[in-house]
C-alpha atoms as a PDB file:
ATOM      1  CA  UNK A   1      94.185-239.485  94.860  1.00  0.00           C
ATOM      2  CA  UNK A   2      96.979-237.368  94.032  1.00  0.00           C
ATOM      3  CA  UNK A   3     100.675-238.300  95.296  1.00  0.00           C
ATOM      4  CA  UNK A   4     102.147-236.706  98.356  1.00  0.00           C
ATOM      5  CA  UNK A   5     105.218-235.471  99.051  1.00  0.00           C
ATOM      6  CA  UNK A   6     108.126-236.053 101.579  1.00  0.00           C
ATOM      7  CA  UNK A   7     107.329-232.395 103.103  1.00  0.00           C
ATOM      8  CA  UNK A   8     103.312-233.312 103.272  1.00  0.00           C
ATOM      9  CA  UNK A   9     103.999-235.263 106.329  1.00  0.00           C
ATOM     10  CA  UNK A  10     105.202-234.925 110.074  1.00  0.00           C
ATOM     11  CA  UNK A  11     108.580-237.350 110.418  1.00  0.00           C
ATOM     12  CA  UNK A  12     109.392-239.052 113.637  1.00  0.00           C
ATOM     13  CA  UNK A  13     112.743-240.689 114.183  1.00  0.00           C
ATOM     14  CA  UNK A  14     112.583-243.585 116.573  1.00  0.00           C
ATOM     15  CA  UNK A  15     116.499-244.224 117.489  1.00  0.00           C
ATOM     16  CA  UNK A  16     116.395-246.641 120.254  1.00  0.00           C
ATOM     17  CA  UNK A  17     118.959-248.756 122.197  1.00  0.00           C
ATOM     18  CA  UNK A  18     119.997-251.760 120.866  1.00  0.00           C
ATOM     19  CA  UNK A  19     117.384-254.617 120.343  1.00  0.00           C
ATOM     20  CA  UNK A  20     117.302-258.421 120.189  1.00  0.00           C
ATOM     21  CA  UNK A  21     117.021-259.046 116.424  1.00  0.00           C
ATOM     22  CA  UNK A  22     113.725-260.771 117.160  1.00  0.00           C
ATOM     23  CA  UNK A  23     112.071-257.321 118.294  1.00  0.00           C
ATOM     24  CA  UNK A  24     113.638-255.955 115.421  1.00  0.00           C
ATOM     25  CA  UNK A  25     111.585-258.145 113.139  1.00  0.00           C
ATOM     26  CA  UNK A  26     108.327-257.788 115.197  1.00  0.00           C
ATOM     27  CA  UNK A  27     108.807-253.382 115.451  1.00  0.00           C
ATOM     28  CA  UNK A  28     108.781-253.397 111.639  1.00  0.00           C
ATOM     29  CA  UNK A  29     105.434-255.172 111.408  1.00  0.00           C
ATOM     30  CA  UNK A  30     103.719-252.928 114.654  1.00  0.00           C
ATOM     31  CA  UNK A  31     104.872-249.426 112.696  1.00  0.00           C
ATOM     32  CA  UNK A  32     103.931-250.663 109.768  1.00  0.00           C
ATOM     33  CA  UNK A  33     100.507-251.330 111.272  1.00  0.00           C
ATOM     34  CA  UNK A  34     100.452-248.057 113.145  1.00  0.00           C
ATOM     35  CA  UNK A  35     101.051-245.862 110.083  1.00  0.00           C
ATOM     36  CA  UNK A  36      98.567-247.718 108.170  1.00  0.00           C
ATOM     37  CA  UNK A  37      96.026-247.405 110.208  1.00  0.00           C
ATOM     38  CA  UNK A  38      96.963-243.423 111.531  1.00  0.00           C
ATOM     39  CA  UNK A  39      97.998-244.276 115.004  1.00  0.00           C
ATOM     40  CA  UNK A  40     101.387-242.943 114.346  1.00  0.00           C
ATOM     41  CA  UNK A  41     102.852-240.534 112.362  1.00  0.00           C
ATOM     42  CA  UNK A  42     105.354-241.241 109.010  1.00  0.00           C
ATOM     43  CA  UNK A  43     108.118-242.730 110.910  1.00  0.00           C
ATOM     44  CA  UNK A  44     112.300-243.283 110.220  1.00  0.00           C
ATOM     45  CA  UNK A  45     113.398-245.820 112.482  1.00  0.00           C
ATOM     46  CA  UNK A  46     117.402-246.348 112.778  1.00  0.00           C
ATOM     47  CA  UNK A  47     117.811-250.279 114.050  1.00  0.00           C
ATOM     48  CA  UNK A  48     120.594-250.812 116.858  1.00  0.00           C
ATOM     49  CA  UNK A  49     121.427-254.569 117.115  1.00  0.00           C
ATOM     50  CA  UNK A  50     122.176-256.483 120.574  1.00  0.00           C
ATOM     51  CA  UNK A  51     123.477-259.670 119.054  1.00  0.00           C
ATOM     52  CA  UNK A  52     124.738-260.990 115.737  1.00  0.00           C
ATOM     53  CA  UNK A  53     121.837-262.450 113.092  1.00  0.00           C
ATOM     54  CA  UNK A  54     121.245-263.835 110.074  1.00  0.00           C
ATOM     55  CA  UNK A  55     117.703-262.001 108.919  1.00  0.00           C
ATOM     56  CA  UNK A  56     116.473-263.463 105.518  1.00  0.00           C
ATOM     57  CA  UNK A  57     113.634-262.118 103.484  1.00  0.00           C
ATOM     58  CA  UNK A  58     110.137-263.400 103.595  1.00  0.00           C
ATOM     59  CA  UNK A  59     110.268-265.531 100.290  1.00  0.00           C
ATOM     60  CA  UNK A  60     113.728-267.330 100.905  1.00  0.00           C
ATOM     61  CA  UNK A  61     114.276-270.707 101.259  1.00  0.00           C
ATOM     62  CA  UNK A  62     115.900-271.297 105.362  1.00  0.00           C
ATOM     63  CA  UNK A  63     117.955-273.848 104.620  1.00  0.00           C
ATOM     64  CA  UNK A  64     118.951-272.795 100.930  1.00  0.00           C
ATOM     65  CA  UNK A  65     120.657-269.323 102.072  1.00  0.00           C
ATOM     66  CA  UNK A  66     121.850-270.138 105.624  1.00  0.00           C
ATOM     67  CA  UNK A  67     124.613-273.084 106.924  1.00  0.00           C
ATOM     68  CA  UNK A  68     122.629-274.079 110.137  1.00  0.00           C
ATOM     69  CA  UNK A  69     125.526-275.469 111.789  1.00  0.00           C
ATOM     70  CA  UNK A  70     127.732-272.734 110.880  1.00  0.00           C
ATOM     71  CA  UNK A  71     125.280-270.437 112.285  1.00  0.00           C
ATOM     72  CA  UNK A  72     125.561-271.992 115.477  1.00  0.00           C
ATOM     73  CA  UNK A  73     129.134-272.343 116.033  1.00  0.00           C
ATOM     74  CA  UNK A  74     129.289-268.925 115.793  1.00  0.00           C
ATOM     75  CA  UNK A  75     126.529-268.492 117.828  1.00  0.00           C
ATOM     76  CA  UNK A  76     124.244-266.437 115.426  1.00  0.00           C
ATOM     77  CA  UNK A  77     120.545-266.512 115.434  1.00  0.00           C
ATOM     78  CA  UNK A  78     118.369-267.196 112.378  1.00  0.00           C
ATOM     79  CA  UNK A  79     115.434-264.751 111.821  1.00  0.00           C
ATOM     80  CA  UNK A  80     112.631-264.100 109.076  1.00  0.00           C
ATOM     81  CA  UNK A  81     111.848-260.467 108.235  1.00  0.00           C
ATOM     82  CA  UNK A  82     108.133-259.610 106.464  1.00  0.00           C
ATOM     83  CA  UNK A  83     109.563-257.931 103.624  1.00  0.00           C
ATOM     84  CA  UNK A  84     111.130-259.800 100.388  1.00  0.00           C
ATOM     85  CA  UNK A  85     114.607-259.506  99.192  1.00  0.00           C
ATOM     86  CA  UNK A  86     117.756-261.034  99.893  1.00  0.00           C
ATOM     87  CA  UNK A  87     119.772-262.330 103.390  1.00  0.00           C
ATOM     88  CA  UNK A  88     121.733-259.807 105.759  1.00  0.00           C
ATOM     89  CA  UNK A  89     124.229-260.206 108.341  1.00  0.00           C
ATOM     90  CA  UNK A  90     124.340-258.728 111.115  1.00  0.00           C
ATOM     91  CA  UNK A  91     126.819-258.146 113.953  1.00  0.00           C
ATOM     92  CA  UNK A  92     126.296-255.271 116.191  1.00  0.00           C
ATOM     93  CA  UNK A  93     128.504-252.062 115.218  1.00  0.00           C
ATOM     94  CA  UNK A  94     128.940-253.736 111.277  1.00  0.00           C
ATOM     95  CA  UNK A  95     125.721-252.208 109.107  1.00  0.00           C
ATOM     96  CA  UNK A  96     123.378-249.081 109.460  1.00  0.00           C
ATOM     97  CA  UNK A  97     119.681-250.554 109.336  1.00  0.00           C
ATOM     98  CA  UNK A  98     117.242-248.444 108.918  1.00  0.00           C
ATOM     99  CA  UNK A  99     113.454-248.613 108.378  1.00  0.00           C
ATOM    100  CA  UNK A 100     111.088-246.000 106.598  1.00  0.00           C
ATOM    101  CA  UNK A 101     107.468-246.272 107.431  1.00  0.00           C
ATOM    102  CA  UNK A 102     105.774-244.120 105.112  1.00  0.00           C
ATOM    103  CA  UNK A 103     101.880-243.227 103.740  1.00  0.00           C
ATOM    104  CA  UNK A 104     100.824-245.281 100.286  1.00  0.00           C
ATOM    105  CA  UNK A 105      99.813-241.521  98.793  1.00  0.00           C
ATOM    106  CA  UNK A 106     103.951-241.039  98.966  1.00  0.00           C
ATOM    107  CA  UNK A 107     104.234-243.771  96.285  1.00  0.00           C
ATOM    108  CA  UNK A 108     101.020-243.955  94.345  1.00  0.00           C
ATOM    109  CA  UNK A 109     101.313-244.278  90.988  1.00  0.00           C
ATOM    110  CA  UNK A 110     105.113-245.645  90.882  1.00  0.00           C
ATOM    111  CA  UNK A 111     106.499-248.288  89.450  1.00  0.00           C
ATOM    112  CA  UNK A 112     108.145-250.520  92.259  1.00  0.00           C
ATOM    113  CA  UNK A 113     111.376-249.337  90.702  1.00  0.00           C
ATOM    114  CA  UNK A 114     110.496-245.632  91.229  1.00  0.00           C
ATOM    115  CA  UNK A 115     109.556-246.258  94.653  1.00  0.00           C
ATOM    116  CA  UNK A 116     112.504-247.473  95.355  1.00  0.00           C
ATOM    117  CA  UNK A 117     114.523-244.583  94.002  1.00  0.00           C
ATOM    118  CA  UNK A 118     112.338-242.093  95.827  1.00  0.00           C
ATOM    119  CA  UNK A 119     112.830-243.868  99.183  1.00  0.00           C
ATOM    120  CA  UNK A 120     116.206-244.276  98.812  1.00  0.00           C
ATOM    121  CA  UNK A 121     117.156-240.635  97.702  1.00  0.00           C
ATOM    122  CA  UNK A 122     117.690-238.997 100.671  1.00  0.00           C
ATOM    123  CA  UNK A 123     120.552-241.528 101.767  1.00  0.00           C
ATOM    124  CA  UNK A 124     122.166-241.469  98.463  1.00  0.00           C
ATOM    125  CA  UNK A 125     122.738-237.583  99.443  1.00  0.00           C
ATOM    126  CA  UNK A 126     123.673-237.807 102.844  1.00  0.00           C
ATOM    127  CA  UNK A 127     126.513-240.396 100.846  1.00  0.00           C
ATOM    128  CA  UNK A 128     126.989-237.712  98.599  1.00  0.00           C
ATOM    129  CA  UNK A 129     127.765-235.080 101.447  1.00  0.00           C
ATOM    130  CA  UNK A 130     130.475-238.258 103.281  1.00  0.00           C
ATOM    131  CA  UNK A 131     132.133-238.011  99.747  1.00  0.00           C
ATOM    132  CA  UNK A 132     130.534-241.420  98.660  1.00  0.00           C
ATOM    133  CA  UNK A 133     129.448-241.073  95.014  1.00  0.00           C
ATOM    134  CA  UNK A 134     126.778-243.137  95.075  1.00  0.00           C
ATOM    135  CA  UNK A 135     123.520-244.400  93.251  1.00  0.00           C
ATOM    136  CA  UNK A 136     120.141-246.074  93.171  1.00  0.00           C
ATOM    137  CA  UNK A 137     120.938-249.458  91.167  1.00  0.00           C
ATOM    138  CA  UNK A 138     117.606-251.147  90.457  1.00  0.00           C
ATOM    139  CA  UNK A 139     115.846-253.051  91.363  1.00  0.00           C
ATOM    140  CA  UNK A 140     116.734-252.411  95.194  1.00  0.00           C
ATOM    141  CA  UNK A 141     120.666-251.733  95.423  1.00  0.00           C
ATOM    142  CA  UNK A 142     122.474-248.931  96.589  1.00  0.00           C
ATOM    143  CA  UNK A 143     126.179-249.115  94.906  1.00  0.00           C
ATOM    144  CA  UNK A 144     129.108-247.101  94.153  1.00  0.00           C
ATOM    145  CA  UNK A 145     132.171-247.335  91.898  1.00  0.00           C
ATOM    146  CA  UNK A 146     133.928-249.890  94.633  1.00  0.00           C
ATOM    147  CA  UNK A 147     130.941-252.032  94.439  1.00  0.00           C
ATOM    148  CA  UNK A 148     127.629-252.319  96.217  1.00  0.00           C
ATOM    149  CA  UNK A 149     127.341-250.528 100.180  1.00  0.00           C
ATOM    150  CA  UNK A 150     123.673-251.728 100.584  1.00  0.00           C
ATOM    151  CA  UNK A 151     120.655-253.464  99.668  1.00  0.00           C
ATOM    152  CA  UNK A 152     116.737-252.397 100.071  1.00  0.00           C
ATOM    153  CA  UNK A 153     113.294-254.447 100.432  1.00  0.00           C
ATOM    154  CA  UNK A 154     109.743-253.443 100.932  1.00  0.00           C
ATOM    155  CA  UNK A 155     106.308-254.565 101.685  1.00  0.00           C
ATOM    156  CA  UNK A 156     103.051-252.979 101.761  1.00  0.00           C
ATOM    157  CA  UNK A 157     100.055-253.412 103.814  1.00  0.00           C
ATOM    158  CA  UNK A 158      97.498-251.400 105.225  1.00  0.00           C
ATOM    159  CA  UNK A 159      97.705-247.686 104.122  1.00  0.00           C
ATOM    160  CA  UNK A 160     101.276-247.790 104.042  1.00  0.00           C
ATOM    161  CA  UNK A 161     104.924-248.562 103.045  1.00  0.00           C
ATOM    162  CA  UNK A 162     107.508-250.326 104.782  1.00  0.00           C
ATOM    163  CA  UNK A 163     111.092-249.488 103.035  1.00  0.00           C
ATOM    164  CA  UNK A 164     114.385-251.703 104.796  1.00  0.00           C
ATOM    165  CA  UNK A 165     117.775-251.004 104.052  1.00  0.00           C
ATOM    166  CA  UNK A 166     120.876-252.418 105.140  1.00  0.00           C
ATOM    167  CA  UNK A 167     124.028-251.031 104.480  1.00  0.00           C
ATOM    168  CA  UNK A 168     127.527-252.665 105.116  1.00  0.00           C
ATOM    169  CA  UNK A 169     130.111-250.205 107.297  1.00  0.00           C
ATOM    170  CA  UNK A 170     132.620-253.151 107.905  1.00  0.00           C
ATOM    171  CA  UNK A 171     131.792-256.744 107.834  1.00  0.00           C
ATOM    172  CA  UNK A 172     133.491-259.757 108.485  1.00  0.00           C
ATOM    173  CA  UNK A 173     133.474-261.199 105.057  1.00  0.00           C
ATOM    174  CA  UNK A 174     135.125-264.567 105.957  1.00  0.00           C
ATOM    175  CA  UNK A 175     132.170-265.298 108.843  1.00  0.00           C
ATOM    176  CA  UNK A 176     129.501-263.679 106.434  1.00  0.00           C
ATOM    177  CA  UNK A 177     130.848-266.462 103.954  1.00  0.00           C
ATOM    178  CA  UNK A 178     130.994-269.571 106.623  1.00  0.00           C
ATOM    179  CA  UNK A 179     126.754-268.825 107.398  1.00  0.00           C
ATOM    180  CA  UNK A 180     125.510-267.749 103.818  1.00  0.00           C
ATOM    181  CA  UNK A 181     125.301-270.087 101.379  1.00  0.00           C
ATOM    182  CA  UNK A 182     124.453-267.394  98.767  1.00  0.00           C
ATOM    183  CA  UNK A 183     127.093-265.324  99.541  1.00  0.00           C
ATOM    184  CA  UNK A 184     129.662-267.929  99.514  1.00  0.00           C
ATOM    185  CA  UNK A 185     128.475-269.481  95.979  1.00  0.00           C
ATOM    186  CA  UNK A 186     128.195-265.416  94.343  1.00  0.00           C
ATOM    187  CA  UNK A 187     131.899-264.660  95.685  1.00  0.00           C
ATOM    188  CA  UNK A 188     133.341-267.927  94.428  1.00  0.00           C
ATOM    189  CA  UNK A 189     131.787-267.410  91.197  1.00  0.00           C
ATOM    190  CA  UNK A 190     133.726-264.487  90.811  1.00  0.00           C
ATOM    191  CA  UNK A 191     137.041-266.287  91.992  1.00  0.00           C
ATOM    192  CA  UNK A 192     137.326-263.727  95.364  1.00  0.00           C
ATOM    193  CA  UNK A 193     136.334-265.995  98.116  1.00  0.00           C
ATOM    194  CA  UNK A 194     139.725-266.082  99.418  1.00  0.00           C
ATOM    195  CA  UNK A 195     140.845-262.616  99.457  1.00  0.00           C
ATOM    196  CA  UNK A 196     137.782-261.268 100.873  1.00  0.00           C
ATOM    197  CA  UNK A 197     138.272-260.547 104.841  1.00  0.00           C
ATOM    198  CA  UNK A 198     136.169-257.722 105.325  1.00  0.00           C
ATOM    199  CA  UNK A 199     133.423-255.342 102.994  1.00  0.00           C
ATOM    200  CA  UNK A 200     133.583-252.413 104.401  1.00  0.00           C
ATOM    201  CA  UNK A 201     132.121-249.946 101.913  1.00  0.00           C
ATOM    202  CA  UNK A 202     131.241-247.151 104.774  1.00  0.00           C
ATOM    203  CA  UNK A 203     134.112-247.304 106.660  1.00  0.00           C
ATOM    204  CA  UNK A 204     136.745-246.928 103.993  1.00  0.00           C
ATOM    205  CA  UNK A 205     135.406-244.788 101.740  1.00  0.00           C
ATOM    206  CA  UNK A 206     134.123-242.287 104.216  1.00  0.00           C
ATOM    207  CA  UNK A 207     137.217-242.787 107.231  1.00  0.00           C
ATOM    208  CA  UNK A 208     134.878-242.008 109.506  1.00  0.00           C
ATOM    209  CA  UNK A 209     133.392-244.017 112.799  1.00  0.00           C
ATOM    210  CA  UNK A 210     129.925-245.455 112.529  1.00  0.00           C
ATOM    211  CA  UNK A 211     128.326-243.062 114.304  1.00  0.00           C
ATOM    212  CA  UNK A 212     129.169-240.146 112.268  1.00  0.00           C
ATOM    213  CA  UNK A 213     128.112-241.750 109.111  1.00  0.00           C
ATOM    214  CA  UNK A 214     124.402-242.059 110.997  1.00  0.00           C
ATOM    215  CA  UNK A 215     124.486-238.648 112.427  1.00  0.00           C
ATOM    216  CA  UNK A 216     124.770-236.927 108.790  1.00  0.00           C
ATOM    217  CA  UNK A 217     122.199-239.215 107.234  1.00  0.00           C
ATOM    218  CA  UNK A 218     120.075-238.058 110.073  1.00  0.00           C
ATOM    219  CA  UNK A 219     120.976-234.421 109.658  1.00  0.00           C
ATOM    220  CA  UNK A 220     120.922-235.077 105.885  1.00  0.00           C
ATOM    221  CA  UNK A 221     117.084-236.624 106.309  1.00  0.00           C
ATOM    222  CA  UNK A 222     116.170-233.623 108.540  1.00  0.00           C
ATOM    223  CA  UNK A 223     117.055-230.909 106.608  1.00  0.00           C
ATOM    224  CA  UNK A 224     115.409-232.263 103.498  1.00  0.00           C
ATOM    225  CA  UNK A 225     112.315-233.527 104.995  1.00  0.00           C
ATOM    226  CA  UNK A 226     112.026-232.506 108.482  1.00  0.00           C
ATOM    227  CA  UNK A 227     112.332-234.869 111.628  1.00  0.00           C
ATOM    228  CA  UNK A 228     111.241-235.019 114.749  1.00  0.00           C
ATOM    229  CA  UNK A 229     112.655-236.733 117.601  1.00  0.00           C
ATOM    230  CA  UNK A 230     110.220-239.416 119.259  1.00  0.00           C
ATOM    231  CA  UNK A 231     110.483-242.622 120.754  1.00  0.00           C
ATOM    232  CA  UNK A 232     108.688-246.206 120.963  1.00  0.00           C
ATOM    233  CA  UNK A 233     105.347-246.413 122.890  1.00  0.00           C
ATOM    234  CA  UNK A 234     104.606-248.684 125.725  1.00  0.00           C
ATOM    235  CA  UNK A 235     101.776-250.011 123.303  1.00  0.00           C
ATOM    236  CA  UNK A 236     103.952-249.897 120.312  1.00  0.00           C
ATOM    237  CA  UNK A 237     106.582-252.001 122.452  1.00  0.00           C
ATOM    238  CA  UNK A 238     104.013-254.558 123.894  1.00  0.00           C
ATOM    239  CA  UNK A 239     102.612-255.469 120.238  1.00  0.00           C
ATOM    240  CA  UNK A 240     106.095-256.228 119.459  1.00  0.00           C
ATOM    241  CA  UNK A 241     106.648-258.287 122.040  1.00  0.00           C
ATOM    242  CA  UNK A 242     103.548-260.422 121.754  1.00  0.00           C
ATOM    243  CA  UNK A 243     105.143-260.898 117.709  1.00  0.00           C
ATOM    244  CA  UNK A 244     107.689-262.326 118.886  1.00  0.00           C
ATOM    245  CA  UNK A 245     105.638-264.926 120.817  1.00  0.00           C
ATOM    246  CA  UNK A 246     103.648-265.781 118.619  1.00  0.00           C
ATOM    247  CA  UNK A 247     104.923-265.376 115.291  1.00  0.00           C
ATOM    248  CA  UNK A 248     108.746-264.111 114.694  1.00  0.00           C
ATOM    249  CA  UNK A 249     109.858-266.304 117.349  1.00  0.00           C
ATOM    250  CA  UNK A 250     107.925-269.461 116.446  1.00  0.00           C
ATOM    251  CA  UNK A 251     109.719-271.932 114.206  1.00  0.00           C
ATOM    252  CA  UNK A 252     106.500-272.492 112.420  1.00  0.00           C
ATOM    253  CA  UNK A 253     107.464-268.667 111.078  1.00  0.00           C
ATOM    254  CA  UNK A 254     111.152-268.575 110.610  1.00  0.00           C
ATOM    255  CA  UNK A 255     111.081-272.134 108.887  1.00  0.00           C
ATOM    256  CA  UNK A 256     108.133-270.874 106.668  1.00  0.00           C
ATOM    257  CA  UNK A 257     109.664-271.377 103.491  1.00  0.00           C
ATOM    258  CA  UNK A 258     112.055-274.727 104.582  1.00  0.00           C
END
């Protein structure tokens, strides 16, 4: 089976209001699904939030990367994503999310580290075109002189791909700090937990409002690779929602890994 290419395959962008972070998690495993199997075409899908979260990766440890109680008080909900990698929070209007669902072919024969890079290649030059210098920093960070803008996780199953990013446009770094116990032991390693307020890699190095930073990555992804506006399916949207009851919304499934 020889690799295909970005331009081998139909795109559809899915851009949808903004979604409980719960139907977030559930969405990413029904595309995933309906690539794999050919019900739906290679998919981008750019995540709108309705409320603030906490979504940690498939392998962590709940209670190890998130202050329960501090979650709580500032009234935050806890959810478990399918895909590995590290903890990201969320307030609505703070990241760009994004998920691509893509073929296997696209990556066969890659190293996990150059499937990364390939996925992530088209953002790095819609970055490029904001006047962000930015680059692929293995294993699944996306950085630039002033430090890291965003972080990337996958999972495969099926006949196909599911790539995650999440990108910081201006975060609250104090409340980040209060809920993540990760965060808060890296930045006080480092001796900075006190004068960080806010990470806001998008915002200040582009100047530019959140929406125009996702408007040229879509432009950017369309002109490279073609797009094609499209939109969630009623049966797309009722296999997320029966996720959510019974599996992403269980505590059975967010408190997998205690």
């Amino acid at each position: 089976m020889s690799r295909s290419d970005w331009r081998d395959h139909d795109w559809q962008l899915i851009h949808a209001a903004p979604q409980s972070p719960l139907l977030h998690m559930a969405l990413d495993e029904a595309l995933l699904d309906a690539v794999g199997a050919g019900r739906r075409q290679p998919t981008l899908r750019l995540w709108e939030w309705a409320s603030p979260a906490v979504v940690i990766g498939r392998f962590q440890s709940l209670r190890n990367e998130v202050d329960g109680d501090a979650a709580q008080r500032h009234g935050i909900e806890v959810v478990r994503r399918i895909s590995g990698g590290g903890a990201m929070f969320i307030e609505p209007g703070n990241t760009i999310t994004y998920s691509i669902y893509a073929p296997l072919s696209m990556v066969e024969g890659l190293s996990f580290q150059e499937s990364y890079a390939l996925m992530d290649s088209w953002v790095l030059e819609a970055l490029r075109e904001l006047g962000i210098e930015a680059w692929y920093q293995p294993l699944n960070d996306l950085a630039s002189a002033a430090g890291k803008i965003g972080g990337a996780a996958q999972t495969r199953r099926g006949g196909a791909l599911l790539h995650h990013v999440t990108m910081a446009y201006d975060i609250d770094a104090a409340k980040m700090l209060d809920v993540l116990r990760i965060g808060r032991e890296k930045l006080s390693d480092k001796g900075t937990a006190s004068a960080a307020k806010r990470v806001d890699p998008l915002r200040s190095q582009t100047g530019l409002p959140r929406a125009a930073v996702v408007e040229r990555m879509l432009a950017t992804f369309r002109r490279l690779h073609g797009l094609a506006d499209d939109h969630l399916r009623d049966d797309e949207l009722a296999q997320a929602q029966a996720l959510v009851e019974d599996k992403f919304g269980t505590y059975a499934w967010i408190a997998d890994v205690p």
